[in-house]
N, C-alpha and C. Protein backbone atom coordinates (compact mmCIF):
# COMPACT_ATOMS: atom_id res chain seq x y z
N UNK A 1 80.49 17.82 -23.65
CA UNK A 1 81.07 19.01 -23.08
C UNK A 1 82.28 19.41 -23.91
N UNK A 2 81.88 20.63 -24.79
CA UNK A 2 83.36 20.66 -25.02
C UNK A 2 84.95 21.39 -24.31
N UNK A 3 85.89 20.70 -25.18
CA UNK A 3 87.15 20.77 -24.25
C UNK A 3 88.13 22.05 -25.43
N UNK A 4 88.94 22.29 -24.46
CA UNK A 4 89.88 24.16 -24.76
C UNK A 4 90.29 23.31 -25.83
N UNK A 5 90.76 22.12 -26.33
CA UNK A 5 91.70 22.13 -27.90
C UNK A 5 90.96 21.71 -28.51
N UNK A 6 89.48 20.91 -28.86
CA UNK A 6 88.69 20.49 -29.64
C UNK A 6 88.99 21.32 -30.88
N UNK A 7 88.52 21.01 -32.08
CA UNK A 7 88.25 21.71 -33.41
C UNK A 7 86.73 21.55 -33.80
N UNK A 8 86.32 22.54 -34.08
CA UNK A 8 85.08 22.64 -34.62
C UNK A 8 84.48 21.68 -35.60
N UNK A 9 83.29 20.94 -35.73
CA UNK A 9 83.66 19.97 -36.79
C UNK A 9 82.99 20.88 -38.04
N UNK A 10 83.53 21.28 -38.77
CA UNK A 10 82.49 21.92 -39.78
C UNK A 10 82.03 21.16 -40.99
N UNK A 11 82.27 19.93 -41.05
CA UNK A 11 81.84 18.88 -41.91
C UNK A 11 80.17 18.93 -41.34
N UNK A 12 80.39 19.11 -39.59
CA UNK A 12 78.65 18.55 -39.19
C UNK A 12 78.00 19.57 -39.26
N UNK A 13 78.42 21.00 -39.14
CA UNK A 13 77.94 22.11 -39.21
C UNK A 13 77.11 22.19 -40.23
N UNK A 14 78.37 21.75 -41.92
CA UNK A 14 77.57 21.97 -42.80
C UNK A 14 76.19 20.71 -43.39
N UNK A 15 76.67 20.06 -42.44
CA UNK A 15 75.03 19.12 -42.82
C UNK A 15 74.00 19.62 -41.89
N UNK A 16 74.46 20.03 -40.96
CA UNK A 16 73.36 20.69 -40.22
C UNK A 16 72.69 21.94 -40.89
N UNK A 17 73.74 22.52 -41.71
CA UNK A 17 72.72 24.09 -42.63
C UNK A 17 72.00 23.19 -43.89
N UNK A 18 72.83 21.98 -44.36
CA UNK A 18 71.51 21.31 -45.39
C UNK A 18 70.31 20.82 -45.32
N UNK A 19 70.47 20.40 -43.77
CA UNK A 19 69.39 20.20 -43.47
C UNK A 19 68.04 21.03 -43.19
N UNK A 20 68.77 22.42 -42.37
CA UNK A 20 67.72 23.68 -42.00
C UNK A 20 67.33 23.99 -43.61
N UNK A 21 68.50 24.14 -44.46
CA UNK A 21 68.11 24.74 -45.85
C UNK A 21 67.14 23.91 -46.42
N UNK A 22 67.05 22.23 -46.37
CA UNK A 22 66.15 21.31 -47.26
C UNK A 22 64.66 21.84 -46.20
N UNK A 23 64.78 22.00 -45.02
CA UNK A 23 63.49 22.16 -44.25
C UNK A 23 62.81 22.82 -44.14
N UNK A 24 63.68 24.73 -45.19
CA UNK A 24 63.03 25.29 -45.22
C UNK A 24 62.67 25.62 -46.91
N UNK A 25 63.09 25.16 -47.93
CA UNK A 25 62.79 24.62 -48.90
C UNK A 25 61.28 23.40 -49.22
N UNK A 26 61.28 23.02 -48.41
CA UNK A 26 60.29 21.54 -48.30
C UNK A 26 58.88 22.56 -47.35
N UNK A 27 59.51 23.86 -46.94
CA UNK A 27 58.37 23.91 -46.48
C UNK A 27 57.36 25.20 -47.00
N UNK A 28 58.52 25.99 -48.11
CA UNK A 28 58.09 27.13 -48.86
C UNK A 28 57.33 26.12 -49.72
N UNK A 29 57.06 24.94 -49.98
CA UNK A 29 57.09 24.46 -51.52
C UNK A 29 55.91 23.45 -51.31
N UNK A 30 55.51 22.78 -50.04
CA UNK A 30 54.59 21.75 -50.13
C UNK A 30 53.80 22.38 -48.50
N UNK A 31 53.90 23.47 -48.15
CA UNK A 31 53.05 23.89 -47.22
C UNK A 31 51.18 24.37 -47.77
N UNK A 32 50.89 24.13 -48.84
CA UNK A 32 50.08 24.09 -49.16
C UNK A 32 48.99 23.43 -49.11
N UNK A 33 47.66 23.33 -48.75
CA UNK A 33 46.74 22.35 -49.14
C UNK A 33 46.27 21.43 -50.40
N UNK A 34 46.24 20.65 -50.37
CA UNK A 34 46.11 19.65 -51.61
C UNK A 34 44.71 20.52 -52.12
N UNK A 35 43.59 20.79 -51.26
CA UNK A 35 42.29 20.94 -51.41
C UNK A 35 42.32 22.35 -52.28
N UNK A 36 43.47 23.37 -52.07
CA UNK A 36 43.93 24.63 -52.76
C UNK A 36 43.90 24.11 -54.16
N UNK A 37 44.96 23.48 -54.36
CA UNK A 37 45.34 22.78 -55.59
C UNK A 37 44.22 22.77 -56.43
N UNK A 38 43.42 21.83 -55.88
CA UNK A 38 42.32 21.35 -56.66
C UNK A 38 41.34 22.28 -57.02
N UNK A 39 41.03 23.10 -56.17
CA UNK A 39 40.24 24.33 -56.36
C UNK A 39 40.50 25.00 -57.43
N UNK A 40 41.74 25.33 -57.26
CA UNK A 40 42.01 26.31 -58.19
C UNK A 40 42.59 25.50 -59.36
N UNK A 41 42.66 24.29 -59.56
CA UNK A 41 42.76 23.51 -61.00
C UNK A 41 41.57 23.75 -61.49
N UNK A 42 40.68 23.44 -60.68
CA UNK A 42 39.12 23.26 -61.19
C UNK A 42 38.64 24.55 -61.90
N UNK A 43 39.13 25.92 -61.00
CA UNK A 43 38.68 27.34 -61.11
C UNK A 43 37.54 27.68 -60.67
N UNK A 44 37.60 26.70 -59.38
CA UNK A 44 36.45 26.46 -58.45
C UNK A 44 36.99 28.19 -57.14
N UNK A 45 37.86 27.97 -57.20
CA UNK A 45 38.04 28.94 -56.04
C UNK A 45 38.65 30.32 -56.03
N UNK A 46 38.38 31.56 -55.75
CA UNK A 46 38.39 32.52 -56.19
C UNK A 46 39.79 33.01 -55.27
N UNK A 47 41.05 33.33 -55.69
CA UNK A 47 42.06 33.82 -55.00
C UNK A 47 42.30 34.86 -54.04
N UNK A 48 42.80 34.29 -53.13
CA UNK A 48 42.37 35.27 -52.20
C UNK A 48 43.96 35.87 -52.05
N UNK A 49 43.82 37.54 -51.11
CA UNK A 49 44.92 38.05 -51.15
C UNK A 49 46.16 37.44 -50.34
N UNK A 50 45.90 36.75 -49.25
CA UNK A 50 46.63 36.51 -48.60
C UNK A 50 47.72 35.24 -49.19
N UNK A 51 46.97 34.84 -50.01
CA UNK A 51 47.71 33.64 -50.69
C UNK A 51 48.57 34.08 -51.08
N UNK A 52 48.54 35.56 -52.30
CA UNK A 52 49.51 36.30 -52.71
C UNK A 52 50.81 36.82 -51.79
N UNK A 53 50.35 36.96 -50.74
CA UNK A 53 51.27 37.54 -49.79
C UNK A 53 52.02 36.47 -49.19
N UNK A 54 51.70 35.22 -48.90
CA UNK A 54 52.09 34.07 -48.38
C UNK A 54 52.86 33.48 -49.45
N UNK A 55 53.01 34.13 -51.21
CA UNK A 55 53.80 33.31 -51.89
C UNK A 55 55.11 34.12 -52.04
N UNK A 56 54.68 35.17 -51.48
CA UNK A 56 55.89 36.44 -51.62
C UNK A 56 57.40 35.32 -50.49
N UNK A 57 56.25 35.65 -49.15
CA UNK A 57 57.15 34.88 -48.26
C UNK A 57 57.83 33.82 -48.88
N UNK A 58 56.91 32.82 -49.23
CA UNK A 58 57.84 31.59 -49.57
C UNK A 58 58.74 31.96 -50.38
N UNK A 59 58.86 32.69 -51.70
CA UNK A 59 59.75 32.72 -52.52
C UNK A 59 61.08 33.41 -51.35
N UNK A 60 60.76 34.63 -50.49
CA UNK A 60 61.84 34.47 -49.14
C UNK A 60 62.69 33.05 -48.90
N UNK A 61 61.51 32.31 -48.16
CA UNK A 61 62.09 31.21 -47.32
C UNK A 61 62.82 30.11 -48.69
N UNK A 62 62.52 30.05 -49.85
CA UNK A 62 63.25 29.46 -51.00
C UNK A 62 64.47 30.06 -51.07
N UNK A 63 64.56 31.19 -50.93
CA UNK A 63 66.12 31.59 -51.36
C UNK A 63 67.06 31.91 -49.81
N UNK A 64 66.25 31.84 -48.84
CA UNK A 64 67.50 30.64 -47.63
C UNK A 64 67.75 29.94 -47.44
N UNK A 65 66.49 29.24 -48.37
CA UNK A 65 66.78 27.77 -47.99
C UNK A 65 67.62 27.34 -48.78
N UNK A 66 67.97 28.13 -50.23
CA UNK A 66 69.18 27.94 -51.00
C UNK A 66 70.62 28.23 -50.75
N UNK A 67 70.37 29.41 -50.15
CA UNK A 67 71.92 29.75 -49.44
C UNK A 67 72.34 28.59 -48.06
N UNK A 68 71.56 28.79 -47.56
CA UNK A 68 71.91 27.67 -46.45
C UNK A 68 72.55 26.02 -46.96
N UNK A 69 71.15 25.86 -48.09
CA UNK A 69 72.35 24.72 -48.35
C UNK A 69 73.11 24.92 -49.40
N UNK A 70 73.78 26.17 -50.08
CA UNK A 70 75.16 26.04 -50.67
C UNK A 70 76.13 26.65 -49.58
N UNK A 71 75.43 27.14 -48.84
CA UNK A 71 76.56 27.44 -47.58
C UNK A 71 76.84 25.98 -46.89
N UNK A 72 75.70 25.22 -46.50
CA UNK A 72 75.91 23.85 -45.81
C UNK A 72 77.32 23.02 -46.68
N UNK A 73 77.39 22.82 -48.36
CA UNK A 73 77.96 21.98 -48.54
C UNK A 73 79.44 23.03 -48.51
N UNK A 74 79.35 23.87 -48.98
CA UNK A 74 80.75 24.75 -48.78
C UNK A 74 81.20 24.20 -47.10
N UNK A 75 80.56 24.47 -46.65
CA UNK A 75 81.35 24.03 -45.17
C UNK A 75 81.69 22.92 -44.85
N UNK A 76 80.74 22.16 -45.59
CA UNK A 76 81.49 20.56 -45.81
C UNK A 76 83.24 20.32 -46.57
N UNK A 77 82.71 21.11 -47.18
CA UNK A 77 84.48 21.07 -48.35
C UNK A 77 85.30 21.47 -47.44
N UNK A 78 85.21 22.90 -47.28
CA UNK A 78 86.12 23.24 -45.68
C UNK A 78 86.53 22.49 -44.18
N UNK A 79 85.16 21.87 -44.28
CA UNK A 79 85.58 20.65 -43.31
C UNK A 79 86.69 19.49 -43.38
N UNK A 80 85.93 19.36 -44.63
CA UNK A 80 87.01 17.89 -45.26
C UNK A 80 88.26 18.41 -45.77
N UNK A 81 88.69 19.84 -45.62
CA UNK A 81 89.68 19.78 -46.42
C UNK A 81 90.21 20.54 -45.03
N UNK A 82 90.27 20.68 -44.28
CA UNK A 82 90.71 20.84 -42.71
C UNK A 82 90.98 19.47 -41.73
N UNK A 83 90.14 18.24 -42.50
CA UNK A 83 90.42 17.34 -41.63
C UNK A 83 92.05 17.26 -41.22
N UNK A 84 92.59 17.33 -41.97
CA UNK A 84 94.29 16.94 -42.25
C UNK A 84 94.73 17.06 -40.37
N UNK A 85 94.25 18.58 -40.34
CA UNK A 85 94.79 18.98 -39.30
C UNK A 85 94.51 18.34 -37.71
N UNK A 86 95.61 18.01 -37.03
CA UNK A 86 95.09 16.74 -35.82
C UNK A 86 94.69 17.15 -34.79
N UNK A 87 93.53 16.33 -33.83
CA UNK A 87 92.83 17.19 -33.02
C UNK A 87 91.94 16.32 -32.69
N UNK A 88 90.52 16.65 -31.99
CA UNK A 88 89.48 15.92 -31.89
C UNK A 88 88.91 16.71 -32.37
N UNK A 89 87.45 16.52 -32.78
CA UNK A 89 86.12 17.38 -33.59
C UNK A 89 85.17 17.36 -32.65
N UNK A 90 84.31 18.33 -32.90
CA UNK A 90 83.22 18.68 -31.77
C UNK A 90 82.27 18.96 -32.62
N UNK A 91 80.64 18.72 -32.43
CA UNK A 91 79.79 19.04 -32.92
C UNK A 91 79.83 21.09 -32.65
N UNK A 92 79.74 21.57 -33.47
CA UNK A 92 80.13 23.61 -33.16
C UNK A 92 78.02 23.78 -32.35
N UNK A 93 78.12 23.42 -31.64
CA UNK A 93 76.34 23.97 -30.98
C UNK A 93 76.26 25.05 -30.94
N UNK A 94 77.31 26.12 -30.74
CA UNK A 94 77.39 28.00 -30.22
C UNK A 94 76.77 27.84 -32.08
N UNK A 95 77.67 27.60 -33.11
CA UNK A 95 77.92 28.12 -34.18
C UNK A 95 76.41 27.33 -34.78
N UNK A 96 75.88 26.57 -33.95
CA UNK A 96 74.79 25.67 -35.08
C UNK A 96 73.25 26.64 -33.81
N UNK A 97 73.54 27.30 -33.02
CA UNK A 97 72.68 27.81 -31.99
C UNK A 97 72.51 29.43 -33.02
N UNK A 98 73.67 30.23 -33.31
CA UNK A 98 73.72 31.23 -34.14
C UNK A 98 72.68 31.15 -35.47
N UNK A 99 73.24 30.16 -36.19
CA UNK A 99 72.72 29.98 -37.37
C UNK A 99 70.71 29.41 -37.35
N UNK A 100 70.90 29.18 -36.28
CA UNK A 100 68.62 28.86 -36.20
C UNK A 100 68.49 30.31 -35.55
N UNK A 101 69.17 30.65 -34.59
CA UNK A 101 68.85 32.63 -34.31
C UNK A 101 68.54 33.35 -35.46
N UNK A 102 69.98 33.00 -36.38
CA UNK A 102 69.82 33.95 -37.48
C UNK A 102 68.39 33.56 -38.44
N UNK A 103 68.27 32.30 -38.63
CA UNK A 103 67.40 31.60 -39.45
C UNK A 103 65.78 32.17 -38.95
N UNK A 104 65.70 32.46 -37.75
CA UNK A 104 64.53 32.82 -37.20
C UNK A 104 64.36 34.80 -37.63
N UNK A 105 65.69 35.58 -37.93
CA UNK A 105 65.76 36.74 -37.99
C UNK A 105 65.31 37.02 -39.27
N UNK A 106 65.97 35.82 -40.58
CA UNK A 106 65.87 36.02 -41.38
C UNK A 106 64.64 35.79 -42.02
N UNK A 107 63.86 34.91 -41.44
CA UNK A 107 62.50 34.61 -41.69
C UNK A 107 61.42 35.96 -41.41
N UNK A 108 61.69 36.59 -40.28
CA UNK A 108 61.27 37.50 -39.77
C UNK A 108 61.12 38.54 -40.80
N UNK A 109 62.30 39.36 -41.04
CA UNK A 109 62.49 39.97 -42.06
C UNK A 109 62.10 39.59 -43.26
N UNK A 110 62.48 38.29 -44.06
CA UNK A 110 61.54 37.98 -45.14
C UNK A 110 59.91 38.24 -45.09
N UNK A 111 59.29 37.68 -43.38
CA UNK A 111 57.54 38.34 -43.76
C UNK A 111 57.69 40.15 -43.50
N UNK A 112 58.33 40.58 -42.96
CA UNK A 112 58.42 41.88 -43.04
C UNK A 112 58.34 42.34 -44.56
N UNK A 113 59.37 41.93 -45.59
CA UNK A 113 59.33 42.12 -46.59
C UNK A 113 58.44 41.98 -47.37
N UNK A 114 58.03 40.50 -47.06
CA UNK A 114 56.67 39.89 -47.88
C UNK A 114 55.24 41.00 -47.86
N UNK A 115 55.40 41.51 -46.57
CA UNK A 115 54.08 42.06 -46.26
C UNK A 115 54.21 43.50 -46.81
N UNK A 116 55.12 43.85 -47.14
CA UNK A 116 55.30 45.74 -47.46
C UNK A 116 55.74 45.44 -48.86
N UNK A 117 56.22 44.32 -49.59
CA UNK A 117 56.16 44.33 -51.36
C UNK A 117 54.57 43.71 -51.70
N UNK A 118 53.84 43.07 -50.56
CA UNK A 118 52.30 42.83 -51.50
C UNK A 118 51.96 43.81 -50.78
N UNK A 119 51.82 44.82 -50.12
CA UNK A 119 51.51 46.62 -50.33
C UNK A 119 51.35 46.92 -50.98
N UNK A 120 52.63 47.34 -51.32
CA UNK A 120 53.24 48.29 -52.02
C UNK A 120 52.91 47.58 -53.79
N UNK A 121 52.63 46.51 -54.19
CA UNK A 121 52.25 45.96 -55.25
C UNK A 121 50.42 46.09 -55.57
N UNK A 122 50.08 46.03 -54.02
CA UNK A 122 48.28 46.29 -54.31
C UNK A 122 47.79 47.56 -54.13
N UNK A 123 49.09 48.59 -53.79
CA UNK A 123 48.67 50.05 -53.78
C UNK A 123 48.83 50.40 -55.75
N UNK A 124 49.79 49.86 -55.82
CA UNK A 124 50.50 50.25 -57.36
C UNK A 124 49.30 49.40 -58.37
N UNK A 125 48.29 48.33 -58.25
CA UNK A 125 47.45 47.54 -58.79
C UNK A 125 46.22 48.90 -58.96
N UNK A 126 45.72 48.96 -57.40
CA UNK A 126 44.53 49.68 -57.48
C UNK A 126 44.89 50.91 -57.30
N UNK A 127 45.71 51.45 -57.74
CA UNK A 127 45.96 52.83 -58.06
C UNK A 127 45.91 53.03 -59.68
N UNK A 128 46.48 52.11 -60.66
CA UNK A 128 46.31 52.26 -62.00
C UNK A 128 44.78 51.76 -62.93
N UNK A 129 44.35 50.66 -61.73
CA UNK A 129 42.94 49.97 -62.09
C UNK A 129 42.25 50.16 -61.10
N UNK A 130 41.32 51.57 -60.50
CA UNK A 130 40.91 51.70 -59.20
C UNK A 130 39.54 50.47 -59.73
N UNK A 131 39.29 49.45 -57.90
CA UNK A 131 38.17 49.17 -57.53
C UNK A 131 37.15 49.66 -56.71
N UNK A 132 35.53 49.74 -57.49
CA UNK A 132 34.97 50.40 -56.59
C UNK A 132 34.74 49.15 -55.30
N UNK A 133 35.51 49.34 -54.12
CA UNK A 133 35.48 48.75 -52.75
C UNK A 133 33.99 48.44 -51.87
N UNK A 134 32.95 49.35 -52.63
CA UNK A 134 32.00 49.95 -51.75
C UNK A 134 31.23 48.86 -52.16
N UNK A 135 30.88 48.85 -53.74
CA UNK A 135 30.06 47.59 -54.37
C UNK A 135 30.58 46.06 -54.29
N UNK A 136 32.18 45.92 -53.61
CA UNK A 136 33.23 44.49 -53.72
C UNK A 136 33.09 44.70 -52.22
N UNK A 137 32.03 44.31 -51.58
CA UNK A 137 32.56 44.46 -49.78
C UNK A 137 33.16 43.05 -49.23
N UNK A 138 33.28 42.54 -49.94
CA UNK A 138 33.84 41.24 -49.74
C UNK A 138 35.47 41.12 -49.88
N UNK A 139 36.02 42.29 -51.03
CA UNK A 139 37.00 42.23 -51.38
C UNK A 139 37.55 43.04 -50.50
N UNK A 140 36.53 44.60 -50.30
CA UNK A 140 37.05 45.20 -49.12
C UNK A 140 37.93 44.96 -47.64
N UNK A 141 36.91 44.12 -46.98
CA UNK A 141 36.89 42.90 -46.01
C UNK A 141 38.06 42.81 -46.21
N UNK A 142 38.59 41.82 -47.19
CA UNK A 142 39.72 40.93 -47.68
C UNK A 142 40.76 42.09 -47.33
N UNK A 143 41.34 43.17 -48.36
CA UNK A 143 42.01 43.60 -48.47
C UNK A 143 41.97 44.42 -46.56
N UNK A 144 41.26 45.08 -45.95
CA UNK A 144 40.97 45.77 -44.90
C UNK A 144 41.87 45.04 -43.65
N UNK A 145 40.89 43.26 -43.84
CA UNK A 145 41.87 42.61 -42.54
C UNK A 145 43.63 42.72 -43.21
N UNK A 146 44.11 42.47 -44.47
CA UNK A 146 45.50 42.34 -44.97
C UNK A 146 46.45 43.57 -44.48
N UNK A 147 45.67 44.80 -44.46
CA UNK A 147 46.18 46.38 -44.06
C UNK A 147 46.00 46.90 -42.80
N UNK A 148 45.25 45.78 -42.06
CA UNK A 148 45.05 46.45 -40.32
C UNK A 148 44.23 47.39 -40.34
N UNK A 149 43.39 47.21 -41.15
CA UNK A 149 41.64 48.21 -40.84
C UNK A 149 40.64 47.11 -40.50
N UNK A 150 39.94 46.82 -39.02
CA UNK A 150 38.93 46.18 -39.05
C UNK A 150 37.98 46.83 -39.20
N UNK A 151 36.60 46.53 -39.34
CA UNK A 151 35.42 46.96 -39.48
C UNK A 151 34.75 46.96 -38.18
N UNK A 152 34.36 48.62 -37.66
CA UNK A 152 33.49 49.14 -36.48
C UNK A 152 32.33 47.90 -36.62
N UNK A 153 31.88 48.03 -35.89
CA UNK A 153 30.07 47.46 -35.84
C UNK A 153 29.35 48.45 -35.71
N UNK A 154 28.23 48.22 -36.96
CA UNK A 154 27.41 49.24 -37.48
C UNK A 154 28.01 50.31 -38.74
N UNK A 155 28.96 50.05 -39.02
CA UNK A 155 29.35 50.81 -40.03
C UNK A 155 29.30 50.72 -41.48
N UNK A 156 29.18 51.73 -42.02
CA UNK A 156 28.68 51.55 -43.20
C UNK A 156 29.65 50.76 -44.06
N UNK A 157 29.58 49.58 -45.30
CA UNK A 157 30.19 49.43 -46.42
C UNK A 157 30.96 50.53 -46.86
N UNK A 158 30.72 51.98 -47.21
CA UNK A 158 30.70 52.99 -47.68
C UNK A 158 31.80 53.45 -46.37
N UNK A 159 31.65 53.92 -45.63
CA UNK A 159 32.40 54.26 -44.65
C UNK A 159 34.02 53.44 -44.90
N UNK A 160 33.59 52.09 -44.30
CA UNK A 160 34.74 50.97 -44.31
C UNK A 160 35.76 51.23 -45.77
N UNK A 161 35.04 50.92 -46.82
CA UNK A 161 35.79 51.43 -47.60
C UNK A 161 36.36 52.37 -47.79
N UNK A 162 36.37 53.86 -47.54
CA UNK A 162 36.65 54.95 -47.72
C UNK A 162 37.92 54.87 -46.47
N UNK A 163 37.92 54.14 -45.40
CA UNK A 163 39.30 53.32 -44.17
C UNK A 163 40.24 52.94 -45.18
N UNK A 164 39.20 51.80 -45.43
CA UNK A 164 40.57 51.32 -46.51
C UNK A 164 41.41 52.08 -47.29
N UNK A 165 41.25 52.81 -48.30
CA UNK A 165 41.28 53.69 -49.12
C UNK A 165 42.13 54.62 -48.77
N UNK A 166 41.80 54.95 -47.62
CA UNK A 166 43.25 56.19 -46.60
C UNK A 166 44.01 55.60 -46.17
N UNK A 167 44.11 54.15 -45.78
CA UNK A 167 45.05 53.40 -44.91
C UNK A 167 46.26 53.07 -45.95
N UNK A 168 45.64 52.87 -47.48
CA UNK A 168 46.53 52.21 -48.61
C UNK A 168 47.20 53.78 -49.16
N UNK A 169 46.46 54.89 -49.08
CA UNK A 169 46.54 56.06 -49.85
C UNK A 169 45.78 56.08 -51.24
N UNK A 170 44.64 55.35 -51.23
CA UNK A 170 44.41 55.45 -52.54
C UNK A 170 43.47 56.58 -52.78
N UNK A 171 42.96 56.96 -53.76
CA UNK A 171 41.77 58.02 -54.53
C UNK A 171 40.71 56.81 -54.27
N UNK A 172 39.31 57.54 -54.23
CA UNK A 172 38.02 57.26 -54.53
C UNK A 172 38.11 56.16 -56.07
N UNK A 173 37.50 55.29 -55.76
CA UNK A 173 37.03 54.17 -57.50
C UNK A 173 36.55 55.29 -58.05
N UNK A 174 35.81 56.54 -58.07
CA UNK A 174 34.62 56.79 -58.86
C UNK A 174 36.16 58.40 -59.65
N UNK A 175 37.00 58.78 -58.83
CA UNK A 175 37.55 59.78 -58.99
C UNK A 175 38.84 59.73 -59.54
N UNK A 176 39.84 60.74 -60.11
CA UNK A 176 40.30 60.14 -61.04
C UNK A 176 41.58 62.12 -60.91
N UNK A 177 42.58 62.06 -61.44
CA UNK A 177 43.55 63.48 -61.36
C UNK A 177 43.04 64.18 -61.59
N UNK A 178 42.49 65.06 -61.51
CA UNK A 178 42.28 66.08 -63.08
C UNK A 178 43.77 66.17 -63.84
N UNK A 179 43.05 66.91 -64.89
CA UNK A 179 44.47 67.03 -66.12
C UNK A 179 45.13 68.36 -65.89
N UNK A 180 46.12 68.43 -66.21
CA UNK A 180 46.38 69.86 -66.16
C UNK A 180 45.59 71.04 -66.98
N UNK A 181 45.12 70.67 -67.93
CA UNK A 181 44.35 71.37 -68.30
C UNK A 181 42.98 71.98 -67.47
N UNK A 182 42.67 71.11 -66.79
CA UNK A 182 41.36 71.03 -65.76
C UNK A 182 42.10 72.19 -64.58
N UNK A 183 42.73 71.70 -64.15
CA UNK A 183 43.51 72.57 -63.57
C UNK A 183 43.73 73.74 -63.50
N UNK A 184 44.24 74.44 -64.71
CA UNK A 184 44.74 75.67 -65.10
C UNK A 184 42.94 75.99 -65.27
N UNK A 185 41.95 75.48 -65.37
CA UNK A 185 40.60 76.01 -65.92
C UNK A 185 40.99 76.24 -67.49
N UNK A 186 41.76 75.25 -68.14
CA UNK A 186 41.60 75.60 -69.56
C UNK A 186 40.75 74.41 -70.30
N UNK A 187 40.48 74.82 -71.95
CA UNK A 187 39.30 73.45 -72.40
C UNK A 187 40.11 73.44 -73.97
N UNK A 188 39.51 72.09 -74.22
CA UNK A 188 40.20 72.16 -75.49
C UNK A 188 39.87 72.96 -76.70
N UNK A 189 38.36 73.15 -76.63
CA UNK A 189 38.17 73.89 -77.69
C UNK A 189 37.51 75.04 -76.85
N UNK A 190 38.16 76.07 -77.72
CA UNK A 190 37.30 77.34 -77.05
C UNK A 190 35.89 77.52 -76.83
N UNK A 191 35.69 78.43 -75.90
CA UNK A 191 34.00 78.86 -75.88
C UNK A 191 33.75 80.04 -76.76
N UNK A 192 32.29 79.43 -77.53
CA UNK A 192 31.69 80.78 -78.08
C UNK A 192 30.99 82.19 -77.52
């Protein structure tokens, strides 16, 4: 229970952020399947999108888990260099209750992020290298569940894709700007 003159201990605070920081470090980094690994050493297994999007995150949860623990040992120094001052120490729970709130916000926001930069990266992919979706219905699929288009029952390949396609903003695989020239109705070489 703590008492009105206690001092915060921020020596424990900051082992408590090295620890959230090593936990969430340890878990951007070895949350993987061994069986992944091997697959794709082998070039047995064909990459799927979500993996991409799931590495976005981690590289997120890597760089809190870095701040946390250079914030953890900073608060250690501050701790130890506050001991001087006389008092009793208290484990800070409000201040170690804040910091897993925040840790849960910030995670949040990192898949927020994760999920609208592998967008915004597979709109900018198949916008410069369109795929035809219609003949890849597999990839369709793939990309469709990633963007929140499921597939009706009974619907065409052809259909589904053409969902996809509006949901991302993309053009048709088969279609392409016209030029300005096309445009204006002009040609390069005149007609006879």
């Amino acid at each position: 229970m703590p008492t009105a003159s206690a001092l915060p201990d921020w020596t424990s605070l900051g082992l408590f952020l090295v620890i959230v920081g090593g936990f969430l470090l340890a878990s951007a980094l070895v949350l993987r399947p061994p069986r992944e690994w091997v697959e794709q050493a082998l070039g047995l297994a064909r990459p799927r999108l979500a993996a991409l999007r799931e590495q976005i995150f981690h590289r997120v949860q890597m760089a809190v888990g870095f701040l946390y623990i250079l914030g953890g040992f900073a608060l250690q120094l501050y701790g130890r260099q506050s001991m001087s001052e006389s008092g009793p120490r208290e484990f800070p729970a409000v201040w170690a209750g804040a910091m897993l709130v925040s840790t849960l916000v910030l995670l949040g926001l990192g898949w927020w992020y994760s999920t609208h930069a592998f967008r915004q990266a597979l709109v900018e992919v198949l916008d410069t290298r369109p795929v035809d979706l219609v003949s890849q219905s597999e990839l369709a699929k793939e990309i469709g569940l990633l963007v929140g288009v499921r597939p009706q029952p009974g619907e065409s390949t052809e259909l589904f894709a053409q969902r996809v396609q509006r949901a991302l903003g993309l053009r048709a695989a088969g279609s392409r700007p016209a030029s300005r020239h096309e445009e204006l109705g002009e040609f390069d070489e005149p007609l006879s």
